[in-house]
N, C-alpha and C. Protein backbone atom coordinates (compact mmCIF):
# COMPACT_ATOMS: atom_id res chain seq x y z
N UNK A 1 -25.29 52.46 -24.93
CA UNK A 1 -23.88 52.75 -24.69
C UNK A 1 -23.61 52.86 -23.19
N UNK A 2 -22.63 52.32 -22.64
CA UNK A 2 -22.16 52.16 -21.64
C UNK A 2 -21.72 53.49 -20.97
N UNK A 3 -21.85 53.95 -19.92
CA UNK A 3 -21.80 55.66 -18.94
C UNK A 3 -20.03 55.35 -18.75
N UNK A 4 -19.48 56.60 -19.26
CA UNK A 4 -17.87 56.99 -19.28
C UNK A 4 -17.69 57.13 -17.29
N UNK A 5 -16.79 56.45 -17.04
CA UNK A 5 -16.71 56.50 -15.55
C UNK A 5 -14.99 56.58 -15.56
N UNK A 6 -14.43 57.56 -14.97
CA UNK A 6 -13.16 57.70 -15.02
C UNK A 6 -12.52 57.17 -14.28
N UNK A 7 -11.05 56.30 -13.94
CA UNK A 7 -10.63 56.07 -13.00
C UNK A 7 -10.65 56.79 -11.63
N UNK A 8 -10.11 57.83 -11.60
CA UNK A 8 -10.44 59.16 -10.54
C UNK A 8 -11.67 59.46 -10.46
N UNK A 9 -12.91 58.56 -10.57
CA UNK A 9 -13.65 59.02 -10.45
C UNK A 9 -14.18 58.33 -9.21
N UNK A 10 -15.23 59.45 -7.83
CA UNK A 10 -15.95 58.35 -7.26
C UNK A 10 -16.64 57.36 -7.46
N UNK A 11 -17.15 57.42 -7.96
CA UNK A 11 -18.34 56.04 -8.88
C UNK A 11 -17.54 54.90 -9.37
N UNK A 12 -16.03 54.96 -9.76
CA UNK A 12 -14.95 53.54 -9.77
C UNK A 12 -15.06 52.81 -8.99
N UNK A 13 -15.08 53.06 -7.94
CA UNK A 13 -14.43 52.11 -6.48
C UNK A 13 -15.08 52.87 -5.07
N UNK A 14 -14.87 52.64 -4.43
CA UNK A 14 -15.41 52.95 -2.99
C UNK A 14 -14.89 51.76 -1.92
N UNK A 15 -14.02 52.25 -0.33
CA UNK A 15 -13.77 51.51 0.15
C UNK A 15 -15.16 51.14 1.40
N UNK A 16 -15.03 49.83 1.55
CA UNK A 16 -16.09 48.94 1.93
C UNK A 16 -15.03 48.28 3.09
N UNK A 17 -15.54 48.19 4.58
CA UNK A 17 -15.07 46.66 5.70
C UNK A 17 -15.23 45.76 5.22
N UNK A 18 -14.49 44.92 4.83
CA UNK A 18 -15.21 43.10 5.08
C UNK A 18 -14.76 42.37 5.96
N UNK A 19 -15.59 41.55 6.55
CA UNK A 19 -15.44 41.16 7.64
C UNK A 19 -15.01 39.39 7.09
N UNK A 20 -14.44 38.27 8.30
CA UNK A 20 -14.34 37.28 7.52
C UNK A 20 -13.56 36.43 7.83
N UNK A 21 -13.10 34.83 7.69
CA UNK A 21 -12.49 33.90 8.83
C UNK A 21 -10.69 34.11 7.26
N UNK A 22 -10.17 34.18 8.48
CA UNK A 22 -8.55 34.42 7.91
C UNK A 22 -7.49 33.00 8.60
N UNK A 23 -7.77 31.81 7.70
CA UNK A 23 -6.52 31.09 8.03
C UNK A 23 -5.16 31.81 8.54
N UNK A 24 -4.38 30.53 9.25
CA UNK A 24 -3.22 31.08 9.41
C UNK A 24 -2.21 31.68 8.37
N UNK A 25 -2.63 30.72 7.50
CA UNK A 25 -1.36 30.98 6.29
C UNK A 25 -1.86 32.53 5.67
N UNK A 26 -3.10 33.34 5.99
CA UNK A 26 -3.53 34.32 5.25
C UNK A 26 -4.18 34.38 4.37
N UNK A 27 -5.14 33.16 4.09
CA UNK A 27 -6.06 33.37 3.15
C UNK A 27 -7.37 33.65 3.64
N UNK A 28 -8.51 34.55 2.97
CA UNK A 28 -9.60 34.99 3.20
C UNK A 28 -10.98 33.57 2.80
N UNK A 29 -11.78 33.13 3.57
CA UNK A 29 -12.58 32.23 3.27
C UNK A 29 -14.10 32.45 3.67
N UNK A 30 -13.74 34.08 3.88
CA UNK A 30 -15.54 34.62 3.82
C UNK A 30 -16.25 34.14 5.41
N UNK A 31 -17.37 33.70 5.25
CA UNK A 31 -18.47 32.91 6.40
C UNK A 31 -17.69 31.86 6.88
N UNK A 32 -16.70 31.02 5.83
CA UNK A 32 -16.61 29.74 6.30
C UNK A 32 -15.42 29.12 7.05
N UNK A 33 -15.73 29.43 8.21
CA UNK A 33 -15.17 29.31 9.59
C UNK A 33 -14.21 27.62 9.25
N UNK A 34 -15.05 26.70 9.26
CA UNK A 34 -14.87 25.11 8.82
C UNK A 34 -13.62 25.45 7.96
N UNK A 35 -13.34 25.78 6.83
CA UNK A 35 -12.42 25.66 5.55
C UNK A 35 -11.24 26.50 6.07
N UNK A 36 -11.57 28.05 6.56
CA UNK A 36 -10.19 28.51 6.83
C UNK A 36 -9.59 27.74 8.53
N UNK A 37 -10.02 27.03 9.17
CA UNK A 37 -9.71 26.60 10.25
C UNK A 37 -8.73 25.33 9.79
N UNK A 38 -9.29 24.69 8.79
CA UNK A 38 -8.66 23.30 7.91
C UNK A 38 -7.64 23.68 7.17
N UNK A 39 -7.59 24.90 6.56
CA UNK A 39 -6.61 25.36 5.97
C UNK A 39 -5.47 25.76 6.91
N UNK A 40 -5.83 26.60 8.20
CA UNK A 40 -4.63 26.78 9.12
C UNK A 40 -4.67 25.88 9.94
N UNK A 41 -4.89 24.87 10.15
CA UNK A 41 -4.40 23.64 11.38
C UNK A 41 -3.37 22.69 10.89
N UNK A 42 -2.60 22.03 11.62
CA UNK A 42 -1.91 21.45 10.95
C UNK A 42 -2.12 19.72 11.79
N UNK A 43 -2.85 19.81 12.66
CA UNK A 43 -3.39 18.62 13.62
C UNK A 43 -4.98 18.90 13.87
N UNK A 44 -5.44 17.86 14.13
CA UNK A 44 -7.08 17.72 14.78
C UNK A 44 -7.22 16.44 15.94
N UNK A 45 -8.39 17.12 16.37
CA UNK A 45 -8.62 15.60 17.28
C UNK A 45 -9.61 14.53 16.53
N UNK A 46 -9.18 13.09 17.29
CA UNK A 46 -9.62 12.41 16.52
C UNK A 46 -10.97 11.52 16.42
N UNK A 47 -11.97 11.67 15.26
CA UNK A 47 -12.83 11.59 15.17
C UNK A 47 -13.49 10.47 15.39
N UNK A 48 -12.78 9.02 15.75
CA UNK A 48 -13.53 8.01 15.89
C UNK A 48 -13.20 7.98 17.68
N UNK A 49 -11.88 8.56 18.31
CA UNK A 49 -12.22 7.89 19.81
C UNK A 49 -12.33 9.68 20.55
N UNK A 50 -11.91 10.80 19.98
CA UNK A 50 -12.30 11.89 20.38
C UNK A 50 -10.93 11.91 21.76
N UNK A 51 -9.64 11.71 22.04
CA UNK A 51 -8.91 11.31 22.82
C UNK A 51 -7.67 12.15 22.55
N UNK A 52 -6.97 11.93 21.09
CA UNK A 52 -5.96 12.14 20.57
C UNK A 52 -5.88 12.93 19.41
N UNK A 53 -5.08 13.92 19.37
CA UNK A 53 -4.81 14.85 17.82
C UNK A 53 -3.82 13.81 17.25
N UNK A 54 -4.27 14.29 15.73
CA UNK A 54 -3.14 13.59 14.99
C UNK A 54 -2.91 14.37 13.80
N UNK A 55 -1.70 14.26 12.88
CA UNK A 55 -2.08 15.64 11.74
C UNK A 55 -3.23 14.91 10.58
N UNK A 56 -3.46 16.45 10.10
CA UNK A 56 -4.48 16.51 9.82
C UNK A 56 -4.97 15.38 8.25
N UNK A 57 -3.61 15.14 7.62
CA UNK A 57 -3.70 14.29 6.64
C UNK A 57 -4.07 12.40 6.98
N UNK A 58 -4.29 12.52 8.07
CA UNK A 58 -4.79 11.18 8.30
C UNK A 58 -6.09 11.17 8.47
N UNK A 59 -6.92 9.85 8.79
CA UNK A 59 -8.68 10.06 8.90
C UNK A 59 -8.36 9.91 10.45
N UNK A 60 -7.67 9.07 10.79
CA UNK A 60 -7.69 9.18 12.72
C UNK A 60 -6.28 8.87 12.92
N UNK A 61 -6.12 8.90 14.34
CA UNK A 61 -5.40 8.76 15.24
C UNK A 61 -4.28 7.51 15.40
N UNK A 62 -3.24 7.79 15.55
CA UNK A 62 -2.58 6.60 15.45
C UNK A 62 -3.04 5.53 16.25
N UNK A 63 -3.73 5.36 17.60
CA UNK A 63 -4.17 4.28 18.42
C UNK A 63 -5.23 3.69 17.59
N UNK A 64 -6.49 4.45 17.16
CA UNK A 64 -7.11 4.55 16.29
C UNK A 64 -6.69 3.36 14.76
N UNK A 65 -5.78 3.64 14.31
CA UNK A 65 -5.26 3.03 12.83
C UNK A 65 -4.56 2.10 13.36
N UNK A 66 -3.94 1.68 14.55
CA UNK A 66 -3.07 0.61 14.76
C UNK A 66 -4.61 -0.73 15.24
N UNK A 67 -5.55 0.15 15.72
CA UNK A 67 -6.95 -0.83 16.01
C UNK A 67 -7.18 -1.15 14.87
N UNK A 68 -7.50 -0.98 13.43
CA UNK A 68 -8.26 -1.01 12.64
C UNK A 68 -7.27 -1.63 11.61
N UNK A 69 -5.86 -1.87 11.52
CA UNK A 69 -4.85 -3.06 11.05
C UNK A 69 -5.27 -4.35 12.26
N UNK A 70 -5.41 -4.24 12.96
CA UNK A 70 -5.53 -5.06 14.06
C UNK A 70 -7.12 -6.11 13.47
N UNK A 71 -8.10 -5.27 13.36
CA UNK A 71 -9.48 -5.43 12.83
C UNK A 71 -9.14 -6.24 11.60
N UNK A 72 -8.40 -5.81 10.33
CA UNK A 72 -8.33 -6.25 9.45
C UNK A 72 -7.64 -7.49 9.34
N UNK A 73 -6.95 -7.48 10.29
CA UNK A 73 -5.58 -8.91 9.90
C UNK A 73 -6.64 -10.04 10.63
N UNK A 74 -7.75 -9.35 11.54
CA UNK A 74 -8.44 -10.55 12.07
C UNK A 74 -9.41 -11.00 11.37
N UNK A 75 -9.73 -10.11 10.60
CA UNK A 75 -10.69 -10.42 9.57
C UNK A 75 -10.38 -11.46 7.89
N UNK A 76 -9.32 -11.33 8.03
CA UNK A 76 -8.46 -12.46 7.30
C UNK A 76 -8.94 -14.25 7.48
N UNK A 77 -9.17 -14.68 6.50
CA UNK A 77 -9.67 -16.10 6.84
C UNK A 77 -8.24 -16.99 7.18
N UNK A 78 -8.45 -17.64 8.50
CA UNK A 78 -7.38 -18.63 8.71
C UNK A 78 -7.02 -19.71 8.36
N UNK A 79 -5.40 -20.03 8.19
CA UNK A 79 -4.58 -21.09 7.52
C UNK A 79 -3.92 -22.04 8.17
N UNK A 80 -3.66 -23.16 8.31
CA UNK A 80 -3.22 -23.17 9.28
C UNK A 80 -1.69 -23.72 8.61
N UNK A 81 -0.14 -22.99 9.48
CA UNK A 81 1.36 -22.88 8.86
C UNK A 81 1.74 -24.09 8.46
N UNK A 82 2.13 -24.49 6.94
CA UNK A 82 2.77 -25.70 6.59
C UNK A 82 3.88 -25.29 6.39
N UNK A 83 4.76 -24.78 6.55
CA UNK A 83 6.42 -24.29 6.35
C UNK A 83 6.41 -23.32 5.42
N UNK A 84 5.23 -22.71 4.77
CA UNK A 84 5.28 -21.56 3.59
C UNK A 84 6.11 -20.01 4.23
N UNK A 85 6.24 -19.21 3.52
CA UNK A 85 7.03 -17.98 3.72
C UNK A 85 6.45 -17.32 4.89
N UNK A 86 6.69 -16.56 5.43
CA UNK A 86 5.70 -15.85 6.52
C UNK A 86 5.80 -14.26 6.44
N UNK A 87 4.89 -13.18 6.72
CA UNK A 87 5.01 -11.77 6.72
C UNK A 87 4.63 -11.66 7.96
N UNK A 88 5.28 -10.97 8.43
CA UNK A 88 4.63 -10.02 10.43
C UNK A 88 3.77 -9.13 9.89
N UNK A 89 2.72 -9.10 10.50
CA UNK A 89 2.38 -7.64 10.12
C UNK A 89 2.70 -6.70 11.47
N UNK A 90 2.80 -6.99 12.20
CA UNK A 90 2.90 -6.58 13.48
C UNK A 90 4.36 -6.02 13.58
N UNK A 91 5.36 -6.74 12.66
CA UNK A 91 6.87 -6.42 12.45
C UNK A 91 7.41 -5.95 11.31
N UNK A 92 6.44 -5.80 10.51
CA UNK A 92 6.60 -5.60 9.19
C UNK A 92 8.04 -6.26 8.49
N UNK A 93 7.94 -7.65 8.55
CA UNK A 93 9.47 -8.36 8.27
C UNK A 93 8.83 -9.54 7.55
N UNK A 94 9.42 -9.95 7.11
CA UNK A 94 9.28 -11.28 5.99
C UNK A 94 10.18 -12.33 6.58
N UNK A 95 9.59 -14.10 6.85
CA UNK A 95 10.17 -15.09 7.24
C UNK A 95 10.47 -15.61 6.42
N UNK A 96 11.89 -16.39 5.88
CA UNK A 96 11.49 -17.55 4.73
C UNK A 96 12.03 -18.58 5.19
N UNK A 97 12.52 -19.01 6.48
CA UNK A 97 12.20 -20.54 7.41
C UNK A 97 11.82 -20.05 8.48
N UNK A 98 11.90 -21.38 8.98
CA UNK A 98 11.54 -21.63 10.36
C UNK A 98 12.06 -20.93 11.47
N UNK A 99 13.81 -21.29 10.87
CA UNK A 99 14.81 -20.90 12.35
C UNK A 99 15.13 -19.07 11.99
N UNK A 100 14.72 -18.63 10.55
CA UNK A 100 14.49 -16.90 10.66
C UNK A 100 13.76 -16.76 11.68
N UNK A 101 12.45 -17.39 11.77
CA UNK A 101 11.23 -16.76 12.73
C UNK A 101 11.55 -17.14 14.33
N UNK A 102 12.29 -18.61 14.35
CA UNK A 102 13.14 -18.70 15.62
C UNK A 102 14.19 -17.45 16.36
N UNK A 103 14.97 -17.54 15.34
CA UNK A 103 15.90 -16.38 15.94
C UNK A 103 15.19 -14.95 15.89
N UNK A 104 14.34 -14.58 15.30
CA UNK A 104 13.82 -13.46 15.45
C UNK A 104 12.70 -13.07 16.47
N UNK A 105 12.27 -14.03 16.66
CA UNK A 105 11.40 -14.15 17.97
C UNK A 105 12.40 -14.50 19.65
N UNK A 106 13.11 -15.08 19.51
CA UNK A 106 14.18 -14.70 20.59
C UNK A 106 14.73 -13.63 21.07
N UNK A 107 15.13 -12.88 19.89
CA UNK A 107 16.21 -11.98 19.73
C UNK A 107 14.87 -10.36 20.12
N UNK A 108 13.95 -10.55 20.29
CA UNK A 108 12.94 -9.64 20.36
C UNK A 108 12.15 -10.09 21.23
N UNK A 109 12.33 -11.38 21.70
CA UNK A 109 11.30 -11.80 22.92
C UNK A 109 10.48 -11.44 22.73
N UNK A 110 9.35 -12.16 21.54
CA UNK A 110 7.91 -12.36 20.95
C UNK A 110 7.51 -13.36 20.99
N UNK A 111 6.47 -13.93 21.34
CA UNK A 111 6.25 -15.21 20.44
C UNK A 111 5.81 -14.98 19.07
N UNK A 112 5.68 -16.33 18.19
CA UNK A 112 5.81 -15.93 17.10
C UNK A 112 3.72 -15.94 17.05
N UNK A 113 2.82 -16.65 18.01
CA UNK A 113 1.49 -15.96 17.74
C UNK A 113 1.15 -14.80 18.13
N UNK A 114 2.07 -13.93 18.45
CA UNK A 114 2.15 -12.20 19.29
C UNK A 114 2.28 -11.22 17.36
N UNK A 115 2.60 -11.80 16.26
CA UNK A 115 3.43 -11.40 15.60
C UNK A 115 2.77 -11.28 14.55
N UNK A 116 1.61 -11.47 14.73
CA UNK A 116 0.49 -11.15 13.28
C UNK A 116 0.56 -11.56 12.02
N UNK A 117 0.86 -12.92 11.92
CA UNK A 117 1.51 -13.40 11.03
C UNK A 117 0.67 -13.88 9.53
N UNK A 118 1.26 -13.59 8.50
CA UNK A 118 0.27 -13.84 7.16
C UNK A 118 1.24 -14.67 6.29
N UNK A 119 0.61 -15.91 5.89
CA UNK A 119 1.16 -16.66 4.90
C UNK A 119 1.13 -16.06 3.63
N UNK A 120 2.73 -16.27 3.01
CA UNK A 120 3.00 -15.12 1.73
C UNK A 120 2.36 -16.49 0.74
N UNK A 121 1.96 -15.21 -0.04
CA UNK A 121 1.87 -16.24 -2.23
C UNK A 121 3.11 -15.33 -2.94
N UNK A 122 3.47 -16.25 -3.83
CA UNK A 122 4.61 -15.97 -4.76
C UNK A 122 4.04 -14.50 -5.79
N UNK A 123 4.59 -13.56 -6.01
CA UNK A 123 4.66 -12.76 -6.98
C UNK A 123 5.30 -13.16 -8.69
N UNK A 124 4.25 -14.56 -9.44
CA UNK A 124 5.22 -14.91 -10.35
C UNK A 124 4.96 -13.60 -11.55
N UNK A 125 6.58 -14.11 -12.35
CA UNK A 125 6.65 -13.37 -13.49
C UNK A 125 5.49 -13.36 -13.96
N UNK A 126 5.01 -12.53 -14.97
CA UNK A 126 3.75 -12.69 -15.76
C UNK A 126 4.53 -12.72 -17.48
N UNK A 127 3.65 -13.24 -18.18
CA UNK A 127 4.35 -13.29 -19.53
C UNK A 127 4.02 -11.62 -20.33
N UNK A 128 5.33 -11.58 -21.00
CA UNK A 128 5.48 -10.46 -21.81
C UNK A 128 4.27 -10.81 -23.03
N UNK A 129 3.43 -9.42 -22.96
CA UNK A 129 2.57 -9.09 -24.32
C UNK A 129 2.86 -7.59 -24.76
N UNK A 130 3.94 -7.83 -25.77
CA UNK A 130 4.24 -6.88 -26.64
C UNK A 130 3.10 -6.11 -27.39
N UNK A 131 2.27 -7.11 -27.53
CA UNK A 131 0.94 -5.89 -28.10
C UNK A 131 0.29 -4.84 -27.17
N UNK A 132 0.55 -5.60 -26.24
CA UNK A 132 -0.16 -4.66 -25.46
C UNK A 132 0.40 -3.39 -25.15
N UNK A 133 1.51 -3.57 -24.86
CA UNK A 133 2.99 -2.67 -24.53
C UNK A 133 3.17 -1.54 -25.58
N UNK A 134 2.81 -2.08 -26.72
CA UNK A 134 2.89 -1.28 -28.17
C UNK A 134 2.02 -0.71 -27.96
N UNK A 135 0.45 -0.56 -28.02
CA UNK A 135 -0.71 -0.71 -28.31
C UNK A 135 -0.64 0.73 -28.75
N UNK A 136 -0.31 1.73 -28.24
CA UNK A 136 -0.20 3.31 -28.69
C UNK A 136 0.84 3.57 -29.66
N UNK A 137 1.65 2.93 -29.78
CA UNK A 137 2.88 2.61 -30.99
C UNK A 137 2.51 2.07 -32.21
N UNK A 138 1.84 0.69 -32.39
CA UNK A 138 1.79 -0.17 -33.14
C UNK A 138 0.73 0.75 -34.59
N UNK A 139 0.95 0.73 -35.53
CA UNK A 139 -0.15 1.17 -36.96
C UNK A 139 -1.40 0.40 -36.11
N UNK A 140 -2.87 0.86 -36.32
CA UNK A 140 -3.89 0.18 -35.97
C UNK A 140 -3.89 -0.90 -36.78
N UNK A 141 -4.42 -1.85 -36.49
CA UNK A 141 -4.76 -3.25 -36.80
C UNK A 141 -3.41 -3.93 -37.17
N UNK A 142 -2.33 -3.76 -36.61
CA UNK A 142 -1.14 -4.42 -37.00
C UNK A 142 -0.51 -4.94 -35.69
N UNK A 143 0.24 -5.81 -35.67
CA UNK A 143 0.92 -6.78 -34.27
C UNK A 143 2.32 -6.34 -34.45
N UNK A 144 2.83 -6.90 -33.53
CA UNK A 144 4.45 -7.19 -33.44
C UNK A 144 4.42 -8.22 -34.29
N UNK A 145 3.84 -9.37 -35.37
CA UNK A 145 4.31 -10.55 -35.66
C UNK A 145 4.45 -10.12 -37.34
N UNK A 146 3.34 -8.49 -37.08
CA UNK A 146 3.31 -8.62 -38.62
C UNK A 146 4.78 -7.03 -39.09
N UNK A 147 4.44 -6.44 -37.81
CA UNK A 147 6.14 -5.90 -37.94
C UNK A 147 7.44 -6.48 -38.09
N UNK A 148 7.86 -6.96 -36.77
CA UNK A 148 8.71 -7.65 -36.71
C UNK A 148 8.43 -8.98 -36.42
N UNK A 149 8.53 -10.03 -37.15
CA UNK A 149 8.22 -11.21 -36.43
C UNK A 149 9.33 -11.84 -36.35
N UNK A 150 10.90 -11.65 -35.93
CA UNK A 150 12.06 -12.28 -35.40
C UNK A 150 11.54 -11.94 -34.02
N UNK A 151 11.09 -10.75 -33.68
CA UNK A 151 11.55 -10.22 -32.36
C UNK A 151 10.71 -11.15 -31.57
N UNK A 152 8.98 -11.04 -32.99
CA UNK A 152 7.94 -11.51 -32.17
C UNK A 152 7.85 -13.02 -31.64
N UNK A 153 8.86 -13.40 -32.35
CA UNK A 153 9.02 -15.03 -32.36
C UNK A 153 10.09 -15.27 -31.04
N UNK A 154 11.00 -14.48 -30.51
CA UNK A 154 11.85 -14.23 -29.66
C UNK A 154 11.27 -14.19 -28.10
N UNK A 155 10.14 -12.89 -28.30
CA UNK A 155 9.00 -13.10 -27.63
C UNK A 155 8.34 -14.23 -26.97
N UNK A 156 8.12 -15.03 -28.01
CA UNK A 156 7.28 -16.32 -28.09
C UNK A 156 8.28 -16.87 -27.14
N UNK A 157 9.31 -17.17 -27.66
CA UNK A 157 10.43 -18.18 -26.39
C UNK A 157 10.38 -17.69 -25.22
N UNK A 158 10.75 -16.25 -25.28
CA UNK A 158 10.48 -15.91 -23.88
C UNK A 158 9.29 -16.33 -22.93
N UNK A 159 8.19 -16.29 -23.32
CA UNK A 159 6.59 -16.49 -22.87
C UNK A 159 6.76 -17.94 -22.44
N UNK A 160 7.20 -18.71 -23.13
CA UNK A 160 7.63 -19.98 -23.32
C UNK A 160 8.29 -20.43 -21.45
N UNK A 161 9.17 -19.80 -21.93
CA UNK A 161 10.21 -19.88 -20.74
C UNK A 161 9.58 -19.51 -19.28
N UNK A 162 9.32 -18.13 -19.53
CA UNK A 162 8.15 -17.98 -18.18
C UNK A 162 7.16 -18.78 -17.97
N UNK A 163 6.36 -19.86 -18.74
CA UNK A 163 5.36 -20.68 -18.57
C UNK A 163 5.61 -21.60 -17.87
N UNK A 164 7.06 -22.37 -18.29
CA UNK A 164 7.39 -23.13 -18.11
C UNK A 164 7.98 -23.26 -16.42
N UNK A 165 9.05 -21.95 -16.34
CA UNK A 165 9.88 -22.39 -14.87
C UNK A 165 9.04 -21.07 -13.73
N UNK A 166 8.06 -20.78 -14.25
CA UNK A 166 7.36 -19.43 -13.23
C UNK A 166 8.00 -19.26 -12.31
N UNK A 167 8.88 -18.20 -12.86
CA UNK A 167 9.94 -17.58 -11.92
C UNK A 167 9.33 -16.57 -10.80
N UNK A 168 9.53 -16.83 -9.64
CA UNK A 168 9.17 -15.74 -8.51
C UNK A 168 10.00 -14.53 -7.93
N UNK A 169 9.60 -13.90 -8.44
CA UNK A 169 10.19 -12.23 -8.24
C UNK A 169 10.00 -11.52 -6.86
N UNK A 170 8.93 -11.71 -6.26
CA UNK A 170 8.79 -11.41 -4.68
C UNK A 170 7.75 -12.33 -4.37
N UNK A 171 7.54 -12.15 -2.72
CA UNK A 171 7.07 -12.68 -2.10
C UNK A 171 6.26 -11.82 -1.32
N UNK A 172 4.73 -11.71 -1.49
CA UNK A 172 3.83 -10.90 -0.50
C UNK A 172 2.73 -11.29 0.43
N UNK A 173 2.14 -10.62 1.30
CA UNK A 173 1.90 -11.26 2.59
C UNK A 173 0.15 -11.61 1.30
N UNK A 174 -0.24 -12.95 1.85
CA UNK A 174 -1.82 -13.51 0.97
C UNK A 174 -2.58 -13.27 1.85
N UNK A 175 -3.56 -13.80 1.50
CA UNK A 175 -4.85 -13.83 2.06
C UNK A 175 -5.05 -14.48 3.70
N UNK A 176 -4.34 -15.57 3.34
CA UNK A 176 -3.98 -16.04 5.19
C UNK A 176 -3.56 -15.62 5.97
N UNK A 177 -4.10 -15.56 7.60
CA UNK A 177 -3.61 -15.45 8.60
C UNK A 177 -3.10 -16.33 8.95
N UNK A 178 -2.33 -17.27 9.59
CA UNK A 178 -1.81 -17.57 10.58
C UNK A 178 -1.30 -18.09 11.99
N UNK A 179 -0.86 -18.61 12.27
CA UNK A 179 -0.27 -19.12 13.74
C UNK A 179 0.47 -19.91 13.95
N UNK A 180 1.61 -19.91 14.44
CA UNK A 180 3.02 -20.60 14.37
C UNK A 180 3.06 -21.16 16.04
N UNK A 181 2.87 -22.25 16.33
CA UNK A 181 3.55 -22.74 17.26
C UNK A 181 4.45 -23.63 17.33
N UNK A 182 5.24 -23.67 18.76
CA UNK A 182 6.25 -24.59 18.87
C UNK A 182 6.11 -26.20 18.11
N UNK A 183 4.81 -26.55 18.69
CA UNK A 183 5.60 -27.75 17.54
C UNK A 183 5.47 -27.57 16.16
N UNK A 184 5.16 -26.27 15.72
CA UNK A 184 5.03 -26.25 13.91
C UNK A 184 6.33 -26.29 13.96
N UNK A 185 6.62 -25.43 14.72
CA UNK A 185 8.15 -24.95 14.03
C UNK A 185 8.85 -26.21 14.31
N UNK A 186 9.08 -26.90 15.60
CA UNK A 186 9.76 -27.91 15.53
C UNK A 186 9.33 -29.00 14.30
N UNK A 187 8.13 -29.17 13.79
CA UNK A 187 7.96 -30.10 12.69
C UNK A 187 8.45 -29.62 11.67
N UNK A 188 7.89 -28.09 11.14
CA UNK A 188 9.33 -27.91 10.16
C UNK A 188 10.79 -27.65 10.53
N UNK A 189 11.24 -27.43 10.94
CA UNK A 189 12.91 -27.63 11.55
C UNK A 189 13.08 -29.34 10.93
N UNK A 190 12.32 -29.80 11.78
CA UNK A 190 12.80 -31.43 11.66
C UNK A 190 12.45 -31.82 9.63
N UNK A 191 11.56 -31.34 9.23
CA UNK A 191 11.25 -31.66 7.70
C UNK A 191 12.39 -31.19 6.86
N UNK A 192 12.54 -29.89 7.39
CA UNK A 192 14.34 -28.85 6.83
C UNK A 192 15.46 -29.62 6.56
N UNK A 193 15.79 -30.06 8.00
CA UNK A 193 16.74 -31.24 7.89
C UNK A 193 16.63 -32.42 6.95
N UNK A 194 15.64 -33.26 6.61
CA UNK A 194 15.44 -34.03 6.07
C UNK A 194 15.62 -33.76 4.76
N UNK A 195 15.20 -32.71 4.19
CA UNK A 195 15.21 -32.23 3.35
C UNK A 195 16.80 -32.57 2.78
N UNK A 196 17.83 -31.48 3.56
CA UNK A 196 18.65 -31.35 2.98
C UNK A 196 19.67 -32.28 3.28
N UNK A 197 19.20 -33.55 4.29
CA UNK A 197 19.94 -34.26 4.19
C UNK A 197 20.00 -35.41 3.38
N UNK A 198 18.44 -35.29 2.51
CA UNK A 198 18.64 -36.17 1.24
C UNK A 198 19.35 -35.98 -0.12
């Protein structure tokens, strides 16, 4: 049997110092200096060039992360521009001719190989699969064709239709890098025209 110890009694409680690292915000984290320091900072310096604080929810430094987009877009295998869509990464803007990337490179006094440029691929529709969509809905081992099969047949046209005219919904920057010079652009300018003057 367990010894009767009264609240009022000495043997309850006894006050004790503790000693101990106290974030800013006021929380207690014992020995560990590291955790309550992370908990009250709201910036650090940065760990790959040791130069610049930045807050603390990033891994480095903005000079730092603008190098390492820089790293990556070069690391991109190169294309070379046939009149396809274009993304800046450098501008974060989307081209879809020639004379966009003309006037926008004027109007900003860039050139357009200053401009980090990535040839877009189409974002096509993908075809509707109602089973799949169901799949937490549907009785096990049963389809949309054996529920409803007007809808599922409706379906079917639809799928149909998307196969057929692969409709493009956006446009995002691909796998290519890039490089636009004057005579690209003048060769597409001049193809543009032709285009629409047939």
């Amino acid at each position: 049997m367990n010894e009767k110890i009264l609240y009022s009694s000495p043997e309850a409680a006894e006050r004790k110092e503790v000693t101990g690292w106290v974030s800013a915000d006021g929380r207690f984290y014992g020995d560990n200096e590291h955790l309550a320091r992370w908990a009250g900072c709201t910036h650090i310096l940065c760990r790959e060039c040791g130069k610049h604080e930045h807050e603390k929810s990033w891994t480095c430094c903005e000079t730092c992360r603008d190098k390492h987009v820089i790293e990556r877009y070069n690391a991109k295998p190169f294309k070379a521009w046939d009149g396809e869509r274009l993304f800046s990464y450098s501008h974060e803007r989307y081209f879809f001719d020639e004379q966009e990337l003309i006037d926008f490179a004027l109007e900003h006094n860039v050139l357009p190989g200053e401009m980090r440029l990535a040839i877009c691929e189409p974002d096509i529709l993908k075809m509707v699969d109602f089973d799949d969509i169901l799949v937490d809905r549907l009785p096990e081992d049963l389809y949309l064709s054996d529920i409803a099969p007007e809808l599922a047949e409706a379906v079917a046209k639809v799928n149909d239709i998307i196969q057929q005219t692969k409709p493009v919904l956006a446009w995002n920057p691909g796998k290519y890098r890039t490089t636009v010079t004057a005579a690209a652009l003048i060769a597409a300018k001049t193809a543009n025209r032709k285009d629409t003057a047939a």
